[in-house]
N, C-alpha and C. Protein backbone atom coordinates (compact mmCIF):
# COMPACT_ATOMS: atom_id res chain seq x y z
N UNK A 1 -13.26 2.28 12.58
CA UNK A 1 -12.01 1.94 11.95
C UNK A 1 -11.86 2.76 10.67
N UNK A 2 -10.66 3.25 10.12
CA UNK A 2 -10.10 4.24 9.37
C UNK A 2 -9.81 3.26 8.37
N UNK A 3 -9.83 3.72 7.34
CA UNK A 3 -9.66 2.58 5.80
C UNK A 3 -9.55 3.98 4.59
N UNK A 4 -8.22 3.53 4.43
CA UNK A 4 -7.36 4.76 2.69
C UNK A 4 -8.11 3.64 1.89
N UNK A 5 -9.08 4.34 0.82
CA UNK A 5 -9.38 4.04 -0.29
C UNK A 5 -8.72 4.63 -1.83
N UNK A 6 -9.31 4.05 -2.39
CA UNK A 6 -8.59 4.51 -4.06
C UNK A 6 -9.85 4.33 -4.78
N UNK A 7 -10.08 5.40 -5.38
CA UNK A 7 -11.10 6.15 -6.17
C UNK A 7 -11.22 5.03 -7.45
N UNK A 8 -12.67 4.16 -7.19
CA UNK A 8 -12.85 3.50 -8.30
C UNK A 8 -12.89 4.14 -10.17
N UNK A 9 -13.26 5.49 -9.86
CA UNK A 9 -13.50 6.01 -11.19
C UNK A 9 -13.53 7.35 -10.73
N UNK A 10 -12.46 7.99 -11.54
CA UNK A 10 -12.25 9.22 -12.15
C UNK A 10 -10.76 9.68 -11.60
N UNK A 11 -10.05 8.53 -11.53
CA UNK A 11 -8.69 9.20 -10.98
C UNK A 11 -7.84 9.99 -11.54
N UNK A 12 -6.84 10.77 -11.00
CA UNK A 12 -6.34 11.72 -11.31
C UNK A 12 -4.90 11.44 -10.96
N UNK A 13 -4.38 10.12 -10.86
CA UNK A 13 -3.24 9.86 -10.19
C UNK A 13 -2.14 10.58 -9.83
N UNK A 14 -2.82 11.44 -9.16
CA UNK A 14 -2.18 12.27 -7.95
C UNK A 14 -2.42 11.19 -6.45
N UNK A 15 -2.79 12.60 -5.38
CA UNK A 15 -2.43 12.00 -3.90
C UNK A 15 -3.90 12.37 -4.07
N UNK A 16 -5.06 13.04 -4.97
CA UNK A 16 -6.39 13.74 -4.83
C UNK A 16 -7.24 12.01 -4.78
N UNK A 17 -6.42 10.89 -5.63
CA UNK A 17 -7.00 9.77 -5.62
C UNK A 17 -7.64 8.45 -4.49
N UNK A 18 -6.72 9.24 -3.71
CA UNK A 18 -6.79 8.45 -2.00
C UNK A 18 -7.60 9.21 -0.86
N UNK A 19 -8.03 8.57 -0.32
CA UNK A 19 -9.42 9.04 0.08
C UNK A 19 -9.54 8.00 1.77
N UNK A 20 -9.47 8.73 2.68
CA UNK A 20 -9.59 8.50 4.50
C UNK A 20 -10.63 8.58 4.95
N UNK A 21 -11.52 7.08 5.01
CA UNK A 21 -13.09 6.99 5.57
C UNK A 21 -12.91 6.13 6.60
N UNK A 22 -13.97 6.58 7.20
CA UNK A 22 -14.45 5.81 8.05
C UNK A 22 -15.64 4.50 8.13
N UNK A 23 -15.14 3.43 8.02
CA UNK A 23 -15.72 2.50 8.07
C UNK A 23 -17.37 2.31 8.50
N UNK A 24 -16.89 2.52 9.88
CA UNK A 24 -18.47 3.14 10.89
C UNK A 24 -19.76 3.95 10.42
N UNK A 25 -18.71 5.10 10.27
CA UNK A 25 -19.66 6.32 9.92
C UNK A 25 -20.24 6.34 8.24
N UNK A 26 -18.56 6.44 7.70
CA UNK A 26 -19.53 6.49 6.10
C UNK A 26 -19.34 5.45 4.76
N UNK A 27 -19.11 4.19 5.23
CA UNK A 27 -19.79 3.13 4.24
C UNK A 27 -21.27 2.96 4.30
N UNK A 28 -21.61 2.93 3.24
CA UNK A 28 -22.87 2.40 2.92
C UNK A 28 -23.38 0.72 2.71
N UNK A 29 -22.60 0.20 2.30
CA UNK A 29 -22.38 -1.15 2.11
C UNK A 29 -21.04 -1.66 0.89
N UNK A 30 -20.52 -2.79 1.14
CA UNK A 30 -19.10 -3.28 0.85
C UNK A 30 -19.48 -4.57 -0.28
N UNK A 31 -18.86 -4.46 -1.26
CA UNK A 31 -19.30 -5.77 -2.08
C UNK A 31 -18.09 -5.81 -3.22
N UNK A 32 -18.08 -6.83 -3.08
CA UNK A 32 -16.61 -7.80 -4.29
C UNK A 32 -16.88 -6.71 -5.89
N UNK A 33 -15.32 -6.51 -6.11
CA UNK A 33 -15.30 -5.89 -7.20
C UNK A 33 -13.82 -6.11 -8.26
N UNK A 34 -14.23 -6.63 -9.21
CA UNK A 34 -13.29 -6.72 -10.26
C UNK A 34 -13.03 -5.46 -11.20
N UNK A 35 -11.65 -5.47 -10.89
CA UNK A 35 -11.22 -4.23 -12.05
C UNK A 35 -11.22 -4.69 -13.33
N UNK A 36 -10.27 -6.07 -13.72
CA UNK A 36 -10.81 -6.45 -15.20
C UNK A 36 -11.00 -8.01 -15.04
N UNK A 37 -11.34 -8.85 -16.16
CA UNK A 37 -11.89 -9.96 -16.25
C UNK A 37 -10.74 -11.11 -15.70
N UNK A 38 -9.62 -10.45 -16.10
CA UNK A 38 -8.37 -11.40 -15.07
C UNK A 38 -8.10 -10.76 -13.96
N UNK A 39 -8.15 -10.36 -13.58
CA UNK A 39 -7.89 -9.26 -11.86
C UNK A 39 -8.94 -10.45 -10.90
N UNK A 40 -8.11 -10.31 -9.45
CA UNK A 40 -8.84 -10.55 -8.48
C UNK A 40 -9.60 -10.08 -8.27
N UNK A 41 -10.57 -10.71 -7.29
CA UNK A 41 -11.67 -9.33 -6.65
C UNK A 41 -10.87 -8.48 -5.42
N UNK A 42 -11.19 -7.18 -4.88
CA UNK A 42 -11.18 -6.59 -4.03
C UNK A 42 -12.73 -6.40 -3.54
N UNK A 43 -12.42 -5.73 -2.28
CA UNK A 43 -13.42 -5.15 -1.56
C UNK A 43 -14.28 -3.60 -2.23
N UNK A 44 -15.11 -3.33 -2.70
CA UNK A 44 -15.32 -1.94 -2.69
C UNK A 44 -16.32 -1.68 -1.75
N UNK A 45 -16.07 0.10 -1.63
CA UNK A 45 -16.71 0.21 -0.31
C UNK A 45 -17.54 1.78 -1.13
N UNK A 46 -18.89 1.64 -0.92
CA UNK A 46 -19.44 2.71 -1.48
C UNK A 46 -20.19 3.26 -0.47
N UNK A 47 -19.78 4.45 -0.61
CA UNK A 47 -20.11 5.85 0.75
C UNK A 47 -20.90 7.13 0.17
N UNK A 48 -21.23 7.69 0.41
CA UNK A 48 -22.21 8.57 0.30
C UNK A 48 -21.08 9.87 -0.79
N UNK A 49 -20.03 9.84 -0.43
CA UNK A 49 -18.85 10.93 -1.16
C UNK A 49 -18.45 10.00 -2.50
N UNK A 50 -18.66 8.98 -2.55
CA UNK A 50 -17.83 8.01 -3.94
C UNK A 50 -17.98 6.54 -3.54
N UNK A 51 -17.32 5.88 -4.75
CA UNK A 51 -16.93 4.48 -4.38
C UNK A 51 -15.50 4.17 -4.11
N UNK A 52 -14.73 3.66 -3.73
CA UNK A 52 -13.22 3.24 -3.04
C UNK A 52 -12.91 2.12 -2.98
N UNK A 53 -11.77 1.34 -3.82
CA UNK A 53 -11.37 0.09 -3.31
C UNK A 53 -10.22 0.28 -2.20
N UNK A 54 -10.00 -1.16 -1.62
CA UNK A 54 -9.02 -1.17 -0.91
C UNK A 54 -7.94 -1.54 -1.50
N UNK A 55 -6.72 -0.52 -0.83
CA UNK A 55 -5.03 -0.39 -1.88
C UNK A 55 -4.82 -2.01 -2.07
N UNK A 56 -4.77 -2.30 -3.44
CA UNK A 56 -4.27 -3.45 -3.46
C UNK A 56 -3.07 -3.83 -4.40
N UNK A 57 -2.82 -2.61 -5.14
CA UNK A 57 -1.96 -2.43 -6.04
C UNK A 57 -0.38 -1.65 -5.56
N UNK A 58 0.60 -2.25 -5.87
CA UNK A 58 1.80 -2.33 -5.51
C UNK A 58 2.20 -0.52 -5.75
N UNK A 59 1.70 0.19 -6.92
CA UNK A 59 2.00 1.27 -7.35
C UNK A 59 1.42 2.73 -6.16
N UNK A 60 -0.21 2.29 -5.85
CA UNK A 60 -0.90 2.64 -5.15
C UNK A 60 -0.72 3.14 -3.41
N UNK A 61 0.04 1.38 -2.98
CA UNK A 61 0.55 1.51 -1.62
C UNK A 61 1.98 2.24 -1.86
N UNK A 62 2.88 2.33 -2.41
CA UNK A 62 3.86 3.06 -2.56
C UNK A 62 3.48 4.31 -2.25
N UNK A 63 2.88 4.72 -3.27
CA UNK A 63 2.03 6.22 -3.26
C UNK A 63 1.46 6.64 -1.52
N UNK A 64 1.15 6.07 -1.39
CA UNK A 64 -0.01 6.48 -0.17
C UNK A 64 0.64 6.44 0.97
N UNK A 65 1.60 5.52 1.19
CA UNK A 65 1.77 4.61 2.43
C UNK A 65 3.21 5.54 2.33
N UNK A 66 3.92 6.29 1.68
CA UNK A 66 5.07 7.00 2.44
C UNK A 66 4.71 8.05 3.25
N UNK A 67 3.98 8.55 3.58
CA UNK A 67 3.72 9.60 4.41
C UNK A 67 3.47 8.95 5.71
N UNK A 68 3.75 7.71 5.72
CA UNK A 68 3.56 6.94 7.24
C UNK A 68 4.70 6.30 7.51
N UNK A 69 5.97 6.91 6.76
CA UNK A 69 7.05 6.24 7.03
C UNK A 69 7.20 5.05 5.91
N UNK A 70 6.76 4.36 5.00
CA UNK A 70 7.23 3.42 4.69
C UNK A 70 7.82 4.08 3.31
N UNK A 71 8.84 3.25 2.26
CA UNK A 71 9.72 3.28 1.59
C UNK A 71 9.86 1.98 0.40
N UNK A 72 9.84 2.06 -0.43
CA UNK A 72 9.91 0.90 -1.38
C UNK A 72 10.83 0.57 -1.43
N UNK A 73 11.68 -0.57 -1.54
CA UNK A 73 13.10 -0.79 -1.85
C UNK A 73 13.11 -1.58 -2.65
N UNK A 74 12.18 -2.18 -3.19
CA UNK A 74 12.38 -2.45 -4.71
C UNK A 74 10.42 -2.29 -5.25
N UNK A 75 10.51 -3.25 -6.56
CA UNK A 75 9.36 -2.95 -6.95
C UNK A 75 7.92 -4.17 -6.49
N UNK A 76 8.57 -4.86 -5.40
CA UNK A 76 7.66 -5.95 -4.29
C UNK A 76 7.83 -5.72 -2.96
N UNK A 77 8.38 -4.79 -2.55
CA UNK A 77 8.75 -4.61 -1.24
C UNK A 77 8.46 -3.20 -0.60
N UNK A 78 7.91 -2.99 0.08
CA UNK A 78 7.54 -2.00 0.68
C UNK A 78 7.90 -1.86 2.37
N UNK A 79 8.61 -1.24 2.69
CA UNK A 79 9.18 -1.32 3.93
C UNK A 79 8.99 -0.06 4.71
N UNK A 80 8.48 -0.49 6.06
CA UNK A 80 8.02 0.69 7.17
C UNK A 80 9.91 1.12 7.92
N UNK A 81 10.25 2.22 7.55
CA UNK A 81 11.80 2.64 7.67
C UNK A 81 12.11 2.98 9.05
N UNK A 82 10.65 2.81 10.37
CA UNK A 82 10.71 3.13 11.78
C UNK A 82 11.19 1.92 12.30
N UNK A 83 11.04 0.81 11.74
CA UNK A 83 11.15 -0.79 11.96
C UNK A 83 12.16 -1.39 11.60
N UNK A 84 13.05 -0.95 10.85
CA UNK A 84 14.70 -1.36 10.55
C UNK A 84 15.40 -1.31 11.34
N UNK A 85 16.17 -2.75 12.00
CA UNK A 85 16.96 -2.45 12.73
C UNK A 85 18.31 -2.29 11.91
N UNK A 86 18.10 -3.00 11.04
CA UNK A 86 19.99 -2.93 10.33
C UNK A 86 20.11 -3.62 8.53
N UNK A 87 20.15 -3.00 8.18
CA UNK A 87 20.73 -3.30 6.65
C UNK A 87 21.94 -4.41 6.49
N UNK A 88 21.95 -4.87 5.34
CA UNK A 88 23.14 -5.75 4.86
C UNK A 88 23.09 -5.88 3.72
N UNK A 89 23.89 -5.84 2.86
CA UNK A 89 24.37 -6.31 1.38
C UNK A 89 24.70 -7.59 1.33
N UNK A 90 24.06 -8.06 0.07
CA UNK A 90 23.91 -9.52 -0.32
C UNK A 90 24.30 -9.28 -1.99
N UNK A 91 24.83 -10.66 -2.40
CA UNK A 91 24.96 -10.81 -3.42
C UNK A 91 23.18 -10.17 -4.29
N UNK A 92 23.51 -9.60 -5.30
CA UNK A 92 22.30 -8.88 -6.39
C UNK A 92 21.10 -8.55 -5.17
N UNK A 93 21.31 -7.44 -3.96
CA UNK A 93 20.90 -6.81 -3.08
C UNK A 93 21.05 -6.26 -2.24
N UNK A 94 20.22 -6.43 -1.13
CA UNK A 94 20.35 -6.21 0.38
C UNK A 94 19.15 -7.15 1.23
N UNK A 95 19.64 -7.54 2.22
CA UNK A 95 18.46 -7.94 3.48
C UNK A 95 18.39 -6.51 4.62
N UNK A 96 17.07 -6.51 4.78
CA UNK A 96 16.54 -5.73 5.50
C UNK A 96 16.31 -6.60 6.73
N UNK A 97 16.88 -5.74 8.17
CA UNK A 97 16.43 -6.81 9.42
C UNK A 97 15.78 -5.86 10.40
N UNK A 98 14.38 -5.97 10.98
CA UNK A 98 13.19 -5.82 11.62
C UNK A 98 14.09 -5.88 13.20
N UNK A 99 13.39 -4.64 13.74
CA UNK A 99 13.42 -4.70 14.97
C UNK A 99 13.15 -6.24 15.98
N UNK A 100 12.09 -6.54 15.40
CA UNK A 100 11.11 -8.05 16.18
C UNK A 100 12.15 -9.20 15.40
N UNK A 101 13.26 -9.19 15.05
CA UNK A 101 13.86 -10.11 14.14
C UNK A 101 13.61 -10.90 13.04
N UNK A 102 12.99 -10.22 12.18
CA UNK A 102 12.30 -10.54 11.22
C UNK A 102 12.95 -10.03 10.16
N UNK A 103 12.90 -10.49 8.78
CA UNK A 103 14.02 -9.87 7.66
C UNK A 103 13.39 -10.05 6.54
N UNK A 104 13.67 -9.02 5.61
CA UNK A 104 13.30 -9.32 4.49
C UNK A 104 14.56 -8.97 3.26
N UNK A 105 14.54 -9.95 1.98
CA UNK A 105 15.75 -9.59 1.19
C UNK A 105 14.99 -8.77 -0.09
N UNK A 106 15.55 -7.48 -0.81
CA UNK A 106 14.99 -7.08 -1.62
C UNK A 106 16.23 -6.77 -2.62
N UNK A 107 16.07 -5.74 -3.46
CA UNK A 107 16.71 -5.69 -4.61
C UNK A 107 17.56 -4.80 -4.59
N UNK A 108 17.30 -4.06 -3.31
CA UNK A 108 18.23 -2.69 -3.14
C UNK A 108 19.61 -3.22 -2.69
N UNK A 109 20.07 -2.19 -3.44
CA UNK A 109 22.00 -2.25 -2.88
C UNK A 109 22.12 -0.54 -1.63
N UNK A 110 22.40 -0.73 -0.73
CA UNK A 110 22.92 -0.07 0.58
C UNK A 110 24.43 1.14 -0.03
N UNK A 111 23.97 1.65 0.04
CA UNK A 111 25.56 2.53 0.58
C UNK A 111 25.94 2.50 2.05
N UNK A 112 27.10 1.99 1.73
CA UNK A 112 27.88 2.22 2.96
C UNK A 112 28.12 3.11 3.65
């Protein structure tokens, strides 16, 4: 299994920060990690090339996750743009509606 990490230390917040391992092959072992004393834990995963958490940060998956199609439409929402079946404007937005009929409302306003 394939797992995008994010470079516990020395980032460069570029795209150089994200990092495509393989679970199987090159973890070494996985153990709970706090970024600061109020932060959740995440997973880190330390491999023989670095250490890597898993994307857990809203700024991070934005970053990473458009090159697979997805799109932010506001600053909690992250949306895969292959999976839209149809837009709508809402009062202070839009709802987004999912192929599988599923919807989500975010902050974006649509052009018509």
């Amino acid at each position: 299994m394939d797992i995008i990490g994010v470079k516990m230390h020395g980032r460069q917040d570029d795209d150089s920060d994200f990092v495509l391992f393989s679970l199987e092959k090159d973890v070494n072992f996985i153990e709970p990690f706090q970024m600061t004393a109020n932060s959740a834990k995440t997973l880190a995963f330390h491999t023989e090339c670095g250490s890597y958490i898993a994307i857990h940060l809203m700024r991070d998956a934005r970053q990473v996750y458009k090159q697979y199609g997805f799109d932010a439409y506001d600053s909690s929402t992250i949306v895969n743009l292959t999976r839209i079946k149809r837009t709508e404007n809402v009062d202070n937005g839009g709802i987004v509606y999912f192929k599988d009929g599923s919807h989500v409302k975010v902050r974006k306003v649509f052009k018509k």
